[in-house]
C-alpha atoms as a PDB file:
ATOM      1  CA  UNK A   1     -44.467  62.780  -8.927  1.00  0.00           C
ATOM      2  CA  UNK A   2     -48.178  64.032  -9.284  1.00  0.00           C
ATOM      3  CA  UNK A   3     -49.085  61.243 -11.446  1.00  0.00           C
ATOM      4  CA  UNK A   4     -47.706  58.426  -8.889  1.00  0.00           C
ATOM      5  CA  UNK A   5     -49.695  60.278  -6.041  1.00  0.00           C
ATOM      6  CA  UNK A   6     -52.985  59.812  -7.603  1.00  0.00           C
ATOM      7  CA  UNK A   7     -51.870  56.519  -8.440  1.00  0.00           C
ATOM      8  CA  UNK A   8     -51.516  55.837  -5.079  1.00  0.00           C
ATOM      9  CA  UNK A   9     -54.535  57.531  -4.608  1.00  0.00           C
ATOM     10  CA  UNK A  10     -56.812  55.853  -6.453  1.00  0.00           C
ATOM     11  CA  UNK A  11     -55.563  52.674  -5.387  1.00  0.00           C
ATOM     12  CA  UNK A  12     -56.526  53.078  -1.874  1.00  0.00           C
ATOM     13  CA  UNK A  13     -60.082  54.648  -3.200  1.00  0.00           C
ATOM     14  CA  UNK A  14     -60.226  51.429  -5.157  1.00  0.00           C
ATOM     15  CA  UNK A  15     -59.149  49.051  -1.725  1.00  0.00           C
ATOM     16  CA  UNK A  16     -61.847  50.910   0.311  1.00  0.00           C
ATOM     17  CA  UNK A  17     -64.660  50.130  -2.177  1.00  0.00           C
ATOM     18  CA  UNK A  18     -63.605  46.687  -2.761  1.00  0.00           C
ATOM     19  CA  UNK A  19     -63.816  46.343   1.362  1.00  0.00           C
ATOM     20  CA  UNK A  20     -66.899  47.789   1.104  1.00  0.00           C
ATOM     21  CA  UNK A  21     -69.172  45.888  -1.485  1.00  0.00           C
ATOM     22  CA  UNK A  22     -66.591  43.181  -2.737  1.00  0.00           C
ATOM     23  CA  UNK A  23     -64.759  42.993  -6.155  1.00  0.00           C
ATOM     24  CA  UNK A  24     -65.891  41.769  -9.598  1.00  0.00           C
ATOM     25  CA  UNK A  25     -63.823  40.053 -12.052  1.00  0.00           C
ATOM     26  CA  UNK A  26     -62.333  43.230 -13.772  1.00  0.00           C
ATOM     27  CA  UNK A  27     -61.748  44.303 -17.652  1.00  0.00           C
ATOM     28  CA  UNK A  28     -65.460  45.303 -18.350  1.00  0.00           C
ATOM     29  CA  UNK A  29     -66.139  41.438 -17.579  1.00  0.00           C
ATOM     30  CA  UNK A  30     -68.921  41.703 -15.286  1.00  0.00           C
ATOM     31  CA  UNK A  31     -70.802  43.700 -17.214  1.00  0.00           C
ATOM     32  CA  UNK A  32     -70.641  41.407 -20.241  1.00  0.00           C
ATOM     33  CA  UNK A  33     -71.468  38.216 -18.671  1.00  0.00           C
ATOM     34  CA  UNK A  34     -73.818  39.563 -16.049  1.00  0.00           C
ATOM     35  CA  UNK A  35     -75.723  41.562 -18.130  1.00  0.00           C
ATOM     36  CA  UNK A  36     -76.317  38.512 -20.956  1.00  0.00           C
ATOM     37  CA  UNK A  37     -77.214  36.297 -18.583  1.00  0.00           C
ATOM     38  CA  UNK A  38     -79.624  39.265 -16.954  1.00  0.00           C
ATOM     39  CA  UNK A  39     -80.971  40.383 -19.792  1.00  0.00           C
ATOM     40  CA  UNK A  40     -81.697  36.727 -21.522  1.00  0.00           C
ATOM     41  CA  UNK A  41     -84.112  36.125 -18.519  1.00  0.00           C
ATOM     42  CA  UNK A  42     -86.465  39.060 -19.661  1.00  0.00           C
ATOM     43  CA  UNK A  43     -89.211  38.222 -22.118  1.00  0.00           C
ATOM     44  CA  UNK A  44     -89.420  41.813 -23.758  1.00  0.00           C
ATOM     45  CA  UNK A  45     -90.704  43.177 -26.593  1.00  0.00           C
ATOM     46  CA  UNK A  46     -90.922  46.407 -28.929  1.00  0.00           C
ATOM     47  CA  UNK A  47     -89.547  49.696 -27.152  1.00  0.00           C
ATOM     48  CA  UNK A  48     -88.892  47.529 -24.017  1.00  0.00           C
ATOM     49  CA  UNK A  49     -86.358  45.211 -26.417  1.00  0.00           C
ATOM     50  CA  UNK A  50     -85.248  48.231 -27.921  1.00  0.00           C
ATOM     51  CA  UNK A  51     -84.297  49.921 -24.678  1.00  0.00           C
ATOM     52  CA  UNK A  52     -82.659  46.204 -23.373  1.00  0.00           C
ATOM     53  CA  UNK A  53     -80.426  46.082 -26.714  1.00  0.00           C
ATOM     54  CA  UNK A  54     -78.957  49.302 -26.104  1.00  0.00           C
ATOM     55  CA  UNK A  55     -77.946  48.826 -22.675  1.00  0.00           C
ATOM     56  CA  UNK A  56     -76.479  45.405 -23.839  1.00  0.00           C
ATOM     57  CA  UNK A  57     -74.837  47.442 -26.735  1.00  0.00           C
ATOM     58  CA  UNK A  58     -73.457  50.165 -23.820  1.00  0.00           C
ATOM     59  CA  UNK A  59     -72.166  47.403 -21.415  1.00  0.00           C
ATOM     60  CA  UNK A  60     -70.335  45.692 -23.797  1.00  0.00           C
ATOM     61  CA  UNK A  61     -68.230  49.355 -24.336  1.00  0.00           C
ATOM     62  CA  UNK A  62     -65.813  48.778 -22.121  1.00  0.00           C
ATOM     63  CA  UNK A  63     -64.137  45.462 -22.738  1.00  0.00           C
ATOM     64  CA  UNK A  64     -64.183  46.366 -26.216  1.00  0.00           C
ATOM     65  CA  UNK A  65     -62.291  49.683 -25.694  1.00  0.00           C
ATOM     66  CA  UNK A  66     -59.720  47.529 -23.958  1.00  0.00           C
ATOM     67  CA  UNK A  67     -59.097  45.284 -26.803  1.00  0.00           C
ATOM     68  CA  UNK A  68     -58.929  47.593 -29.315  1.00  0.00           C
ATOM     69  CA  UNK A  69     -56.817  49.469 -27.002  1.00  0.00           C
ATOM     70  CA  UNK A  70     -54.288  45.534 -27.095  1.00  0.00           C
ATOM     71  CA  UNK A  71     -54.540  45.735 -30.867  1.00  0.00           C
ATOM     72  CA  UNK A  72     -57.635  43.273 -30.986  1.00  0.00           C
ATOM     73  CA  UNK A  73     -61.191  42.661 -32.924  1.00  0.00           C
ATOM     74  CA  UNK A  74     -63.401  44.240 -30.320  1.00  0.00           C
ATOM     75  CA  UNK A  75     -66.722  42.234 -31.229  1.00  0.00           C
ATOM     76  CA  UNK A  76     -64.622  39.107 -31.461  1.00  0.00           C
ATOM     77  CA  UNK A  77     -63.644  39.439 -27.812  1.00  0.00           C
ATOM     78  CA  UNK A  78     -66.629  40.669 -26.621  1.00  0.00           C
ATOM     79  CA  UNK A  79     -68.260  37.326 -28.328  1.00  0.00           C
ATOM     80  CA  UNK A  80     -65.787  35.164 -26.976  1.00  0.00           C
ATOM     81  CA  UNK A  81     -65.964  36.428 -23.197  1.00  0.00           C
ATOM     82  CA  UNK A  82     -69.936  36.172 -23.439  1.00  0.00           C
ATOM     83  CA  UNK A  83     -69.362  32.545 -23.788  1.00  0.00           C
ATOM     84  CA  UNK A  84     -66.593  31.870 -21.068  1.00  0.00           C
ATOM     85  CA  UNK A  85     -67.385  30.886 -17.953  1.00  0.00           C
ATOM     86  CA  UNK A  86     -68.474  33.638 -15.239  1.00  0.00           C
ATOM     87  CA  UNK A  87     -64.815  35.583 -14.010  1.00  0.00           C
ATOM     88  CA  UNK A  88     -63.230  34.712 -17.120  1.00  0.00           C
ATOM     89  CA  UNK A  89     -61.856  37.105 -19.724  1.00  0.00           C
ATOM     90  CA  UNK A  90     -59.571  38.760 -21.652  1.00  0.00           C
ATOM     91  CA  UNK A  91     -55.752  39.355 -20.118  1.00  0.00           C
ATOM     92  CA  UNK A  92     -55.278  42.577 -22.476  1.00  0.00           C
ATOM     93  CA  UNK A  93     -51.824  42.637 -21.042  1.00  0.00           C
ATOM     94  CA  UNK A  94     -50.811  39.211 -22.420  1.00  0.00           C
ATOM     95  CA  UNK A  95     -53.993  38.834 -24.832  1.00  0.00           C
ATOM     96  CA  UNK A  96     -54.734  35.494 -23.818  1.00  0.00           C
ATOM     97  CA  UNK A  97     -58.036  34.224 -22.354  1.00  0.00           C
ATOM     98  CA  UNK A  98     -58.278  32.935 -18.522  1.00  0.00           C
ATOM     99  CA  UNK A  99     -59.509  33.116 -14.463  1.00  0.00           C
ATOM    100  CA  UNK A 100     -59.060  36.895 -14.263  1.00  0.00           C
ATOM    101  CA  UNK A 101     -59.567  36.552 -10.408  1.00  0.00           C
ATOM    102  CA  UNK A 102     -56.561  34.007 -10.575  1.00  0.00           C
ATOM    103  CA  UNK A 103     -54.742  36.662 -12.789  1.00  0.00           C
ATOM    104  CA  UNK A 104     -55.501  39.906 -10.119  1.00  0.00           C
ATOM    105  CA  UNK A 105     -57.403  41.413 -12.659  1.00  0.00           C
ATOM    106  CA  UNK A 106     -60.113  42.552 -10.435  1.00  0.00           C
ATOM    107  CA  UNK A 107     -62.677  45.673  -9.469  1.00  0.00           C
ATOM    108  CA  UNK A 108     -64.186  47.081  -6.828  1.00  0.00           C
ATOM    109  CA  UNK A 109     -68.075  45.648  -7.265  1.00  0.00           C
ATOM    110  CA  UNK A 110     -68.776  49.390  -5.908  1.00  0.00           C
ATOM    111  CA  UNK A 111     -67.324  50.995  -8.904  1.00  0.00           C
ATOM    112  CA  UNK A 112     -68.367  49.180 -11.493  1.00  0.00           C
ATOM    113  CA  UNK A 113     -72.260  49.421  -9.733  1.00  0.00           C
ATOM    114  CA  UNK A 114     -71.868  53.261  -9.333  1.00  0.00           C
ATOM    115  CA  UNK A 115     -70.457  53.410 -13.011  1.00  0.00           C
ATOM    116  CA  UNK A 116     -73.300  51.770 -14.384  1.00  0.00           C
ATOM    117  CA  UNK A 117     -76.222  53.545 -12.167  1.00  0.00           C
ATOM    118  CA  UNK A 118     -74.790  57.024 -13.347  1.00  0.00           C
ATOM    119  CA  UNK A 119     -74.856  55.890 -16.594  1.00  0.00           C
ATOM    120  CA  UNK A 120     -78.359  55.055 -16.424  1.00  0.00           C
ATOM    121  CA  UNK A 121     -79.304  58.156 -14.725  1.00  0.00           C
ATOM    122  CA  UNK A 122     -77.506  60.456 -17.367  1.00  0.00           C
ATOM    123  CA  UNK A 123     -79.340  58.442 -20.116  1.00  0.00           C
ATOM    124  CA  UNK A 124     -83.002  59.413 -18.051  1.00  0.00           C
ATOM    125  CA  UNK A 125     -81.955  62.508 -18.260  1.00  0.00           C
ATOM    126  CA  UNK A 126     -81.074  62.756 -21.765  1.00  0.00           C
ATOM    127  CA  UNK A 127     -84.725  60.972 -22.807  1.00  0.00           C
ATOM    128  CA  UNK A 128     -86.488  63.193 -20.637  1.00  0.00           C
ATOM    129  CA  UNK A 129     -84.990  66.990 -21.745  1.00  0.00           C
ATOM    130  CA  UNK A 130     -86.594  68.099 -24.057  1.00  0.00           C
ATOM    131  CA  UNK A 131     -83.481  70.343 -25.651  1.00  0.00           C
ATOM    132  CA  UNK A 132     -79.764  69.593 -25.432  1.00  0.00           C
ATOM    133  CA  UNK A 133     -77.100  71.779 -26.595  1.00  0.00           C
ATOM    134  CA  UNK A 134     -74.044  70.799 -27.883  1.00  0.00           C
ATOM    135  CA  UNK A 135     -70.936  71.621 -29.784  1.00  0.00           C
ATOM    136  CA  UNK A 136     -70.836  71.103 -33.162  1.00  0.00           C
ATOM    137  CA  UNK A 137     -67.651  69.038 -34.611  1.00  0.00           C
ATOM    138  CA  UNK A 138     -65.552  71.107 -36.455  1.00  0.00           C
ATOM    139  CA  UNK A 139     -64.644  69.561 -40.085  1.00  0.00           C
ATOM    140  CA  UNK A 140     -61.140  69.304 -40.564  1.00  0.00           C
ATOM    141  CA  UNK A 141     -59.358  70.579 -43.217  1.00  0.00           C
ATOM    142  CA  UNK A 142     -58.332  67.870 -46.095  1.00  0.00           C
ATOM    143  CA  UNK A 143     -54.827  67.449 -46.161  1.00  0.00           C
ATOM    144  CA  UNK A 144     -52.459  69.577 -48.736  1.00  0.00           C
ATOM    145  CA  UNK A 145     -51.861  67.909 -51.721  1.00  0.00           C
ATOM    146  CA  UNK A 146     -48.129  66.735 -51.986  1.00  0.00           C
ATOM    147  CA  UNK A 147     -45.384  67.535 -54.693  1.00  0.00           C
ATOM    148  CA  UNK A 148     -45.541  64.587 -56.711  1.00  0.00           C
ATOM    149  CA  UNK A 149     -41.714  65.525 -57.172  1.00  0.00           C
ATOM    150  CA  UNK A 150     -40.828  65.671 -53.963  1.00  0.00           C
ATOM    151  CA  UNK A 151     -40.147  68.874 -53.658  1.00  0.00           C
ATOM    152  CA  UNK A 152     -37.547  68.728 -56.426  1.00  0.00           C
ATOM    153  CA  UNK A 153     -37.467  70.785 -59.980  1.00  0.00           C
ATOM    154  CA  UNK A 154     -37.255  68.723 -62.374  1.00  0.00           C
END
């Protein structure tokens, strides 16, 4: 019951920012084919280029956590929606190609903006401290090694 009230939740969230600032063609899309085209125009060079690549490398995260999600090559589907025309993608659902607008695969323009200027604003952050802390990963333990008779005394 919880988990169908934030669904419902979120939903209306989601309706209220697409009233707002409009919606976007959804599936990470936007952010793929806007920021090729975007970043294509710039004439950049050494840290400048640098800097550009990784933000092309960061936008391109989310459509290709979708399709691995859907079983798929993630840098074959980020590829291929680069080169579709602007609102079409990936239907991770049915893992064909198409109009996502046509499909209802949409986003609030609102949240994908907001998602992408607080990403930007923790990565300032991160280039400007000076120290971070964080947890190191624990190593896990190699697996035991099996009874090559099953577990039967031969």
């Amino acid at each position: 019951l919880k988990e169908r009230k934030h669904r419902i939740e979120d939903a209306v969230r989601n309706a209220k920012a697409a009233v707002e600032e409009g919606i976007v063609p959804g599936g990470g899309v936007a952010l793929i084919q806007s920021g090729r085209v975007a970043l294509a125009t710039l004439e950049l060079t050494g840290d400048e280029a640098t800097g550009a690549n990784i933000v092309r490398v960061a936008i391109e995260a989310p459509l290709k956590q979708i399709a691995l999600n859907a079983g798929l090559e993630p840098g074959v589907v980020a590829n291929k929606v680069a080169e579709l025309p602007a609102g079409h993608g990936l239907n991770a659902a049915t893992g064909e190609y198409g109009d996502l607008f046509a499909q209802g695969i949409i986003d609030p323009a609102k949240v994908t903006r907001s998602a992408l200027q607080n990403a930007a604003s923790i990565a300032g952050l991160f280039l400007t401290t000076e120290a971070v802390v964080a947890d190191k990963p624990e190593k896990a333990a190699a697996p035991a090694g099996g009874d090559p008779t099953g577990g039967m005394d031969f």
